[in-house]
Structure formats: C-alpha cells, structure tokens
PDB file of N, CA and C in Angstrom:
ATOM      1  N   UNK A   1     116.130 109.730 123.459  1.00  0.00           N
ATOM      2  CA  UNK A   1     114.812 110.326 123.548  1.00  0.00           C
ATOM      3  C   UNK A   1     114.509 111.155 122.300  1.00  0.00           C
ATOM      4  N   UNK A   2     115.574 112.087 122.056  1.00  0.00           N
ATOM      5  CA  UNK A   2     115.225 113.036 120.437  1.00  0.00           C
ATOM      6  C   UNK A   2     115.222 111.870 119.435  1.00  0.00           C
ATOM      7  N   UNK A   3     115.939 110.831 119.287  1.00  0.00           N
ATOM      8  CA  UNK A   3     115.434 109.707 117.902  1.00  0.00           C
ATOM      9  C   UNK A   3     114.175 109.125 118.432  1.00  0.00           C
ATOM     10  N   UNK A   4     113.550 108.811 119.252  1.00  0.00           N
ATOM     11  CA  UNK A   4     111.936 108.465 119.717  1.00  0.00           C
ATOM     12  C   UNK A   4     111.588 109.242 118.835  1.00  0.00           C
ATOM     13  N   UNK A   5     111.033 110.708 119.397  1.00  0.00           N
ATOM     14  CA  UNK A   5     110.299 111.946 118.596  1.00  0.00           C
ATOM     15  C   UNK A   5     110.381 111.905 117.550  1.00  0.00           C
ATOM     16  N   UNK A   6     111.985 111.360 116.894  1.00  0.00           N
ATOM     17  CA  UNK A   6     112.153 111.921 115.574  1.00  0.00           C
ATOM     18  C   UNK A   6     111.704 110.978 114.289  1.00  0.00           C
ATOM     19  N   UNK A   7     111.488 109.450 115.220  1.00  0.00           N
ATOM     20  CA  UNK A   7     110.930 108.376 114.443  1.00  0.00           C
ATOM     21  C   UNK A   7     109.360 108.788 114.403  1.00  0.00           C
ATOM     22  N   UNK A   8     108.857 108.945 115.565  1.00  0.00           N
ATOM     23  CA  UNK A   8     107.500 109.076 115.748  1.00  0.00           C
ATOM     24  C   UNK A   8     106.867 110.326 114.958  1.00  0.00           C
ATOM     25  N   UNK A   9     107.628 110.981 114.814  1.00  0.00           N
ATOM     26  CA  UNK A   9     107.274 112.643 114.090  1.00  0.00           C
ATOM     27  C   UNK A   9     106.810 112.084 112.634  1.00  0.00           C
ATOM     28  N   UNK A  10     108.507 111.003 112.248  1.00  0.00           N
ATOM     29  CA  UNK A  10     108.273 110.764 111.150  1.00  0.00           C
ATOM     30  C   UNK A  10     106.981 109.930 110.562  1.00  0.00           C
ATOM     31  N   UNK A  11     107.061 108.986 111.045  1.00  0.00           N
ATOM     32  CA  UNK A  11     105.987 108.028 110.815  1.00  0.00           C
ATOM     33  C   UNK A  11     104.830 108.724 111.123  1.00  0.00           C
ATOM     34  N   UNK A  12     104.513 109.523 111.758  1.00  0.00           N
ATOM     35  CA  UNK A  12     102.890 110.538 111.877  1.00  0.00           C
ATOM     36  C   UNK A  12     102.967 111.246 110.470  1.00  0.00           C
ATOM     37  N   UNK A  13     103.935 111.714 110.070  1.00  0.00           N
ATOM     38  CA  UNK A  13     103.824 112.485 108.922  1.00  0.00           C
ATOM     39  C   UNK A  13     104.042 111.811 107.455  1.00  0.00           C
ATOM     40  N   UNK A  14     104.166 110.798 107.384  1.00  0.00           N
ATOM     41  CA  UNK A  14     103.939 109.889 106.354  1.00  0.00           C
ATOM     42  C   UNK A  14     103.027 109.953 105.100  1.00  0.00           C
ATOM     43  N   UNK A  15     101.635 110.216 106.360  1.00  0.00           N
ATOM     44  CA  UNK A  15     100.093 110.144 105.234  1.00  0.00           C
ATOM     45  C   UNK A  15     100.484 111.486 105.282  1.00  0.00           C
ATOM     46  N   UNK A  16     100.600 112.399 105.769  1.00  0.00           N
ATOM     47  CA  UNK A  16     100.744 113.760 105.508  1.00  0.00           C
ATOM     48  C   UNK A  16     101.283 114.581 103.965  1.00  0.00           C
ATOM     49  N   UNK A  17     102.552 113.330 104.264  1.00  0.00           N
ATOM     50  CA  UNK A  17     103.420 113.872 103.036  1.00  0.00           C
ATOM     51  C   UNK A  17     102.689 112.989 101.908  1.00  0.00           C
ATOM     52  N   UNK A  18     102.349 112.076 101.982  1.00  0.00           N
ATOM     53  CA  UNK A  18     101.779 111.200 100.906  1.00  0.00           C
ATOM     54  C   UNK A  18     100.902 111.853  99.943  1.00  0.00           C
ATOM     55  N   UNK A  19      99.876 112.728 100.951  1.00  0.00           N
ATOM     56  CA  UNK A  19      98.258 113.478 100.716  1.00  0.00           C
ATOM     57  C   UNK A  19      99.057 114.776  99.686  1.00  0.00           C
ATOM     58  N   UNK A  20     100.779 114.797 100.326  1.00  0.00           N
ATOM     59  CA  UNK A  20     100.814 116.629  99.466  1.00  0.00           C
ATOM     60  C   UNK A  20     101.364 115.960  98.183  1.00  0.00           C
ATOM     61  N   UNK A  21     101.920 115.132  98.234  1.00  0.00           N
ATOM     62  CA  UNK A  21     102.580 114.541  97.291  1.00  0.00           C
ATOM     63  C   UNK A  21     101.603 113.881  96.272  1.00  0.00           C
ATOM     64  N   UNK A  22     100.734 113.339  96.349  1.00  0.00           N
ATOM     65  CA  UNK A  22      99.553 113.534  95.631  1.00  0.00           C
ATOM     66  C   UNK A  22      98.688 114.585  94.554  1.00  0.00           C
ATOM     67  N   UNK A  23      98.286 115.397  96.073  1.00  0.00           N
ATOM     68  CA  UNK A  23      97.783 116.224  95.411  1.00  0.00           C
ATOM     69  C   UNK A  23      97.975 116.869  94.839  1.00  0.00           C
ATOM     70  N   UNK A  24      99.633 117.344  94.618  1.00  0.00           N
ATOM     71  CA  UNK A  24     100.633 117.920  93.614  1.00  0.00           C
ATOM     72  C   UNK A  24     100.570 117.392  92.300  1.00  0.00           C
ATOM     73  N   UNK A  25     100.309 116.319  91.855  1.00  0.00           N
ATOM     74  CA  UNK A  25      99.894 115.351  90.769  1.00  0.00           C
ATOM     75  C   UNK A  25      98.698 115.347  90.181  1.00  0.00           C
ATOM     76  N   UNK A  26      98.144 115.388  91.192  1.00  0.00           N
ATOM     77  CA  UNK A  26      96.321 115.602  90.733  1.00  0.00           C
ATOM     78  C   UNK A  26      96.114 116.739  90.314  1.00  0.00           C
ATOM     79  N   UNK A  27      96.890 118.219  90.721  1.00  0.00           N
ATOM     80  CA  UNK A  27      96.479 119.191  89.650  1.00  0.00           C
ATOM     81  C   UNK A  27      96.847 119.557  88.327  1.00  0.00           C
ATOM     82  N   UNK A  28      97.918 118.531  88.238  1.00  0.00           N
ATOM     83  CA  UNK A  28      97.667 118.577  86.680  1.00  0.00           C
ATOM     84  C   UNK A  28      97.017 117.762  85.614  1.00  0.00           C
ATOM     85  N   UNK A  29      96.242 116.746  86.223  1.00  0.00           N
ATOM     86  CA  UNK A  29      94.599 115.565  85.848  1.00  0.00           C
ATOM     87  C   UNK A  29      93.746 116.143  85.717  1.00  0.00           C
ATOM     88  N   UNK A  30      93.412 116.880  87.036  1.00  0.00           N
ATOM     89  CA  UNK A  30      92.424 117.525  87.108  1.00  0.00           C
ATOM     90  C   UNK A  30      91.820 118.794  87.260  1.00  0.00           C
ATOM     91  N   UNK A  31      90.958 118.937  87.016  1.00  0.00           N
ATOM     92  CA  UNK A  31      90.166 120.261  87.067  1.00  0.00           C
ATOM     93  C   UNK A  31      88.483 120.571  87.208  1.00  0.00           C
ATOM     94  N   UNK A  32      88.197 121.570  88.386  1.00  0.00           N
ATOM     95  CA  UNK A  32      86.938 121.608  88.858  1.00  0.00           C
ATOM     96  C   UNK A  32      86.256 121.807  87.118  1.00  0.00           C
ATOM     97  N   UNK A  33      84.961 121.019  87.597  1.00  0.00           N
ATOM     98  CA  UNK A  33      84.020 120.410  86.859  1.00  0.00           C
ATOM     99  C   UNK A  33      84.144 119.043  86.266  1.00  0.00           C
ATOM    100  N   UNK A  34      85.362 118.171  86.387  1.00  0.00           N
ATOM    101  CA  UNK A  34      85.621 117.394  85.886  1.00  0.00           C
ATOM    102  C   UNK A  34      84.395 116.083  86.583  1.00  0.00           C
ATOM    103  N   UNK A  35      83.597 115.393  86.094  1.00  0.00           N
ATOM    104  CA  UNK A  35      83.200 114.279  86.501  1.00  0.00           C
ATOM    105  C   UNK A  35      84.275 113.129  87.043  1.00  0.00           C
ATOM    106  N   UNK A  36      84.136 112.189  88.328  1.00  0.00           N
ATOM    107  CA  UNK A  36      85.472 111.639  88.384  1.00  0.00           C
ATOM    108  C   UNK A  36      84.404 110.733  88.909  1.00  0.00           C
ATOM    109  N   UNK A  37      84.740 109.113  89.107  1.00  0.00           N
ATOM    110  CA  UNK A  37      84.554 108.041  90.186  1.00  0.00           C
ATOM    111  C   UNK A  37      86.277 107.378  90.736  1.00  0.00           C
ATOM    112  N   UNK A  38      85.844 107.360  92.018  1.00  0.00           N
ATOM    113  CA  UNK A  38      87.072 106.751  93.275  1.00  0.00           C
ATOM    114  C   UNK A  38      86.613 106.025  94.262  1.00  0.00           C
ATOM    115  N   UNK A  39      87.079 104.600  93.587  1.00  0.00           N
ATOM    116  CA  UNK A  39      86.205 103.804  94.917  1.00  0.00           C
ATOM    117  C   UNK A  39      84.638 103.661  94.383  1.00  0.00           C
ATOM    118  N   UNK A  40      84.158 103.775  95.547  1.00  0.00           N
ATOM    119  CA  UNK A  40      82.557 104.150  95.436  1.00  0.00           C
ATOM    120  C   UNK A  40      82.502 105.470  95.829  1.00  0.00           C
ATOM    121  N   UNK A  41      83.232 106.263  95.298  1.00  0.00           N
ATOM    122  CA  UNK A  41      82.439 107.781  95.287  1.00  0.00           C
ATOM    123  C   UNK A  41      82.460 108.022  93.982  1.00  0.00           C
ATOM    124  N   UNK A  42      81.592 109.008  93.708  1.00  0.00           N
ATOM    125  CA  UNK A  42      80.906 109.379  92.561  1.00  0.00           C
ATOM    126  C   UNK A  42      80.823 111.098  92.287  1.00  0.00           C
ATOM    127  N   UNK A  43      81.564 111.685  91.736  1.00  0.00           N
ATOM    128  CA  UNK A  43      80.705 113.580  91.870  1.00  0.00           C
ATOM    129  C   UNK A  43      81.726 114.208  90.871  1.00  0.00           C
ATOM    130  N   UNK A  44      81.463 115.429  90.724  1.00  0.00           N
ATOM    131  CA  UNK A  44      81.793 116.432  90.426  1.00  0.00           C
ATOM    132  C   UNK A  44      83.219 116.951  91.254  1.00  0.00           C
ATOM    133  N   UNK A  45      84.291 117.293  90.538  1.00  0.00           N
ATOM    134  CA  UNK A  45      85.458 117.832  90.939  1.00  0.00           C
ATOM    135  C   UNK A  45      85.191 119.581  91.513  1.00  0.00           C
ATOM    136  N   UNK A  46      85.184 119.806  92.964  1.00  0.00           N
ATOM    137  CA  UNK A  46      84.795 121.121  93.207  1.00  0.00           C
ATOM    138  C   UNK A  46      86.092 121.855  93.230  1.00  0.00           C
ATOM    139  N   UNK A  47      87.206 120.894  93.961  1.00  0.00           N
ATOM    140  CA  UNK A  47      88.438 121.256  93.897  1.00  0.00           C
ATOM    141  C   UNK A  47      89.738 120.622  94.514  1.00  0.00           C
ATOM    142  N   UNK A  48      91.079 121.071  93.905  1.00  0.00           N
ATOM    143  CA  UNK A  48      91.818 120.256  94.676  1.00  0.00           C
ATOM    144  C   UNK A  48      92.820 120.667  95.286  1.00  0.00           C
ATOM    145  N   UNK A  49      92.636 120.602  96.541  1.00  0.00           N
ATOM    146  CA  UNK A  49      93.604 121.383  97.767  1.00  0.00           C
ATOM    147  C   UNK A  49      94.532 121.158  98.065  1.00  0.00           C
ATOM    148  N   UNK A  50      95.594 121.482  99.048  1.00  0.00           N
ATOM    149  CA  UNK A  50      96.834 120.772  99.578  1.00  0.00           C
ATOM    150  C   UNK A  50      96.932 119.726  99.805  1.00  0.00           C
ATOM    151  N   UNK A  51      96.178 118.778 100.013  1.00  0.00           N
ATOM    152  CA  UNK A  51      95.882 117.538 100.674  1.00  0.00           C
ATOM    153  C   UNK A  51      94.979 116.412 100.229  1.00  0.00           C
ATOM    154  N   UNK A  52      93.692 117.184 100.011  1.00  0.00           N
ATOM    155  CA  UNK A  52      92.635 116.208  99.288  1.00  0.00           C
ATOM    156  C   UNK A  52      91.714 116.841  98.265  1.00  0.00           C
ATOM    157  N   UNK A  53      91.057 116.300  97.729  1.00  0.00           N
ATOM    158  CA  UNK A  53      90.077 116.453  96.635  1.00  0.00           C
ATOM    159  C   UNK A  53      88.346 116.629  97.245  1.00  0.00           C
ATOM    160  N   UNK A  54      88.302 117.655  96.573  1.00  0.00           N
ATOM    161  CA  UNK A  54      86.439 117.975  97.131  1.00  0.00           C
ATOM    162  C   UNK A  54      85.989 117.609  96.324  1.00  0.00           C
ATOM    163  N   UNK A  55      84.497 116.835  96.348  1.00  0.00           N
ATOM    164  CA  UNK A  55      83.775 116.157  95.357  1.00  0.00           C
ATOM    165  C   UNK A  55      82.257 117.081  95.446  1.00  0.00           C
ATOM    166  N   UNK A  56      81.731 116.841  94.552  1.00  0.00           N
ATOM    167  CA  UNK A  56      80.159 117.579  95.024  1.00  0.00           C
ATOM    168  C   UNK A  56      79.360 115.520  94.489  1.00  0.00           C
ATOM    169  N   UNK A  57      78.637 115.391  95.665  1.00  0.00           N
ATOM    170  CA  UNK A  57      78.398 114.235  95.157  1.00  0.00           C
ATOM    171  C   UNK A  57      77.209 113.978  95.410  1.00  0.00           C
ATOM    172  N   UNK A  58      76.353 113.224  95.097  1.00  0.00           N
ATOM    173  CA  UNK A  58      74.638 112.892  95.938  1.00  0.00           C
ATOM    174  C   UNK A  58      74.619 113.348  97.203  1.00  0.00           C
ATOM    175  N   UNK A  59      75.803 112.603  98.130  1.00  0.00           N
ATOM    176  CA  UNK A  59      75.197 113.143  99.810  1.00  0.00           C
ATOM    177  C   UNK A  59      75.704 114.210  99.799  1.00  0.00           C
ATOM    178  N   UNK A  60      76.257 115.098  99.195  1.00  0.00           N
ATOM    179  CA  UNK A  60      76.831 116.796  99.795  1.00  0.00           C
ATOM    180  C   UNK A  60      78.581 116.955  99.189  1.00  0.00           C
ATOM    181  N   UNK A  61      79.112 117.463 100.006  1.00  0.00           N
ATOM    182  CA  UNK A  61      80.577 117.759  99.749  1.00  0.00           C
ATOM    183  C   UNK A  61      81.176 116.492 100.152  1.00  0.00           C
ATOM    184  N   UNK A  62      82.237 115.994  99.649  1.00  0.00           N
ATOM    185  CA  UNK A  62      82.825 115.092 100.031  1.00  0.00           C
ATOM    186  C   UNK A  62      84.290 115.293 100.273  1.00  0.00           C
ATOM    187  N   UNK A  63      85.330 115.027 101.060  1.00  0.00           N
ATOM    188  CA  UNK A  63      86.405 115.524 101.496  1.00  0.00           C
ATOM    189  C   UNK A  63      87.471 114.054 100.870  1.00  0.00           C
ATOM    190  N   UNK A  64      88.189 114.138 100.138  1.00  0.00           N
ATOM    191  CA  UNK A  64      88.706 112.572 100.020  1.00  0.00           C
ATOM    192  C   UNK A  64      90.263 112.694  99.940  1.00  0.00           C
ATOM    193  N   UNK A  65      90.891 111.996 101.050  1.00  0.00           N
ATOM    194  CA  UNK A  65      92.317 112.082 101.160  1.00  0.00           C
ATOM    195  C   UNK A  65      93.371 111.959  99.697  1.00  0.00           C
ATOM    196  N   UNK A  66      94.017 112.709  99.045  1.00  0.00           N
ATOM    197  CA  UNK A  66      94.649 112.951  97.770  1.00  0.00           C
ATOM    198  C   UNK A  66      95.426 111.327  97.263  1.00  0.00           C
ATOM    199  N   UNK A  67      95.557 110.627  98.883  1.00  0.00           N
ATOM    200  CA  UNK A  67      96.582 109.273  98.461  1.00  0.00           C
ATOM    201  C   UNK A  67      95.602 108.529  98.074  1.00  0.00           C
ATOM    202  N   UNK A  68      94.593 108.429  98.187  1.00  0.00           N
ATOM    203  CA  UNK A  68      93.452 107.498  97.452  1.00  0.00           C
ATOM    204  C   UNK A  68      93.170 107.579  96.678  1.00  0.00           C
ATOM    205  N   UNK A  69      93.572 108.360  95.679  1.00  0.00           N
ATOM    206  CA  UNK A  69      93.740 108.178  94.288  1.00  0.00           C
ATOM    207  C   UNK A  69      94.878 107.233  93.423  1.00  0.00           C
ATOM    208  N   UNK A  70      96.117 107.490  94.372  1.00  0.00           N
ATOM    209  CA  UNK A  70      96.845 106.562  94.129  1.00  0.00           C
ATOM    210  C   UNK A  70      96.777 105.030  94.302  1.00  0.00           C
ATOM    211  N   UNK A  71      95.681 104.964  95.844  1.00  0.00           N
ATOM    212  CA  UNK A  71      95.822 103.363  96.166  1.00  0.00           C
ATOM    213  C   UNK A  71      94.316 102.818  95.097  1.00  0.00           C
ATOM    214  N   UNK A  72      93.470 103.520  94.564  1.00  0.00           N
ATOM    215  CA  UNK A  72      92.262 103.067  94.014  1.00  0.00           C
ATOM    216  C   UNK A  72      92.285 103.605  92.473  1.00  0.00           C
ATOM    217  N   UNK A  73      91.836 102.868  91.515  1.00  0.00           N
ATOM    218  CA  UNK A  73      91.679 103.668  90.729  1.00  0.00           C
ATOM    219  C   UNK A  73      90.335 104.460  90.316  1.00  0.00           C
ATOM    220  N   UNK A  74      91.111 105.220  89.442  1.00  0.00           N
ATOM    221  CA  UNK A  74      90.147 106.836  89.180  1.00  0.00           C
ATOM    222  C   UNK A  74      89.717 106.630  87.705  1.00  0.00           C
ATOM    223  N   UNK A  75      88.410 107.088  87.565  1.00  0.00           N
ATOM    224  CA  UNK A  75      87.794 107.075  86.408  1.00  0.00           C
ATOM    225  C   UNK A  75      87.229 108.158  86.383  1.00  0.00           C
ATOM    226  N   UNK A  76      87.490 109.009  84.806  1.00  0.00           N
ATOM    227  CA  UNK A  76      87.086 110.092  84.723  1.00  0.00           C
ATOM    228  C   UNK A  76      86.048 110.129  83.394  1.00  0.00           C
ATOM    229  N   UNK A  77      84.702 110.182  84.004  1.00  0.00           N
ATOM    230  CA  UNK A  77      82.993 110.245  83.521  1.00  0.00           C
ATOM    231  C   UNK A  77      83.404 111.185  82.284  1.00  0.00           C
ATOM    232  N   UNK A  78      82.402 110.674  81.110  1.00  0.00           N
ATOM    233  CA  UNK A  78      82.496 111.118  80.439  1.00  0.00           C
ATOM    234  C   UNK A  78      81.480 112.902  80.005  1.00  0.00           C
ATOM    235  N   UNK A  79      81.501 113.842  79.995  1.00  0.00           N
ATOM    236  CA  UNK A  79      80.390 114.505  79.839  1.00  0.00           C
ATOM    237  C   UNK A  79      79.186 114.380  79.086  1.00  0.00           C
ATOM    238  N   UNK A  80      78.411 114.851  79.511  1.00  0.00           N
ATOM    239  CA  UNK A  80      77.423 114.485  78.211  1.00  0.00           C
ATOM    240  C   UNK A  80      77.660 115.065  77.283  1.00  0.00           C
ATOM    241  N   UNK A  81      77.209 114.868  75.680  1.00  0.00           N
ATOM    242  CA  UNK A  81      77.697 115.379  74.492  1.00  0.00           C
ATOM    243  C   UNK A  81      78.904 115.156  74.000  1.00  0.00           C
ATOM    244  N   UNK A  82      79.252 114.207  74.731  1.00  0.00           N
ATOM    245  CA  UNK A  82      81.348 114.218  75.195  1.00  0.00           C
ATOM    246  C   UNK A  82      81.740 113.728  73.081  1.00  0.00           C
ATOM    247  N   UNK A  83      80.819 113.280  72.823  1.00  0.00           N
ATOM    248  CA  UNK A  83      81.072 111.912  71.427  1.00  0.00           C
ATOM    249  C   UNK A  83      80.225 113.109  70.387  1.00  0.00           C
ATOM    250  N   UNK A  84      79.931 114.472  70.643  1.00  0.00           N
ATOM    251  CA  UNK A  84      79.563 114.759  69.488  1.00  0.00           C
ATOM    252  C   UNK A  84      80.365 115.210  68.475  1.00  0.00           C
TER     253      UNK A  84
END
C-alpha cells in the first residue's frame, strides 16, 4: 500500500518538478520586459515565478506552465530600435 502512494505521489509530481526545474533556467534567459513568443502566445515578460511565466499579452495576464518552454520553442521579439 505505501509503494501505491509512493508511485502515485511520484508520478503527480512529475509536471511539478518539471515546471521548477524549468523555471530555474528561465531566469537566467529571461527578464521582465523582455518581448517573448511561445506557441501562439505573444506578450511581454511580467515575470518568472516558481513554476511558470507571466506574460502581459492582448487578452490580459497570461499564466504559462515553465515546461512549455522546453516542449515549444521560444522566440525572443526584437525591441524596437533593437538595430540602431
């Protein structure tokens, strides 16, 4: 019965650890204000938390799990003036 729990614990905590393990990586990429695209999202870097990345984007705040950066790739917008 304790190896049940202890498989099941594990495997629940998987994306968990994935998201910290991530986002541990991503703060040294990134940094609020950074323009970024992921996927089809699009915004402004507001910040990046234990877990996931806040976007400021057309529809509002966006919450985006930290491992989806890993499974998609990330493109980071250039600023304007970026080439002067």
């Amino acid at each position: 019965m304790l190896f049940g729990f202890a498989l099941a614990f594990g495997l629940g905590a998987r994306s968990l650890v994935s998201n910290l393990i991530a986002a541990h990586h991503l703060r040294d990429i990134l940094e609020p204000g950074q323009d970024i695209r992921v996927g089809e999202y699009e915004g402004t870097v507001l910040e990046v938390s234990t877990t996931a990345i806040i976007l400021d984007t057309p529809e509002g705040r966006t919450s985006l799990p930290a491992s989806l950066y890993q499974e998609q790739a990330m493109v980071m917008l250039l600023q304007d003036g970026g080439n002067e």
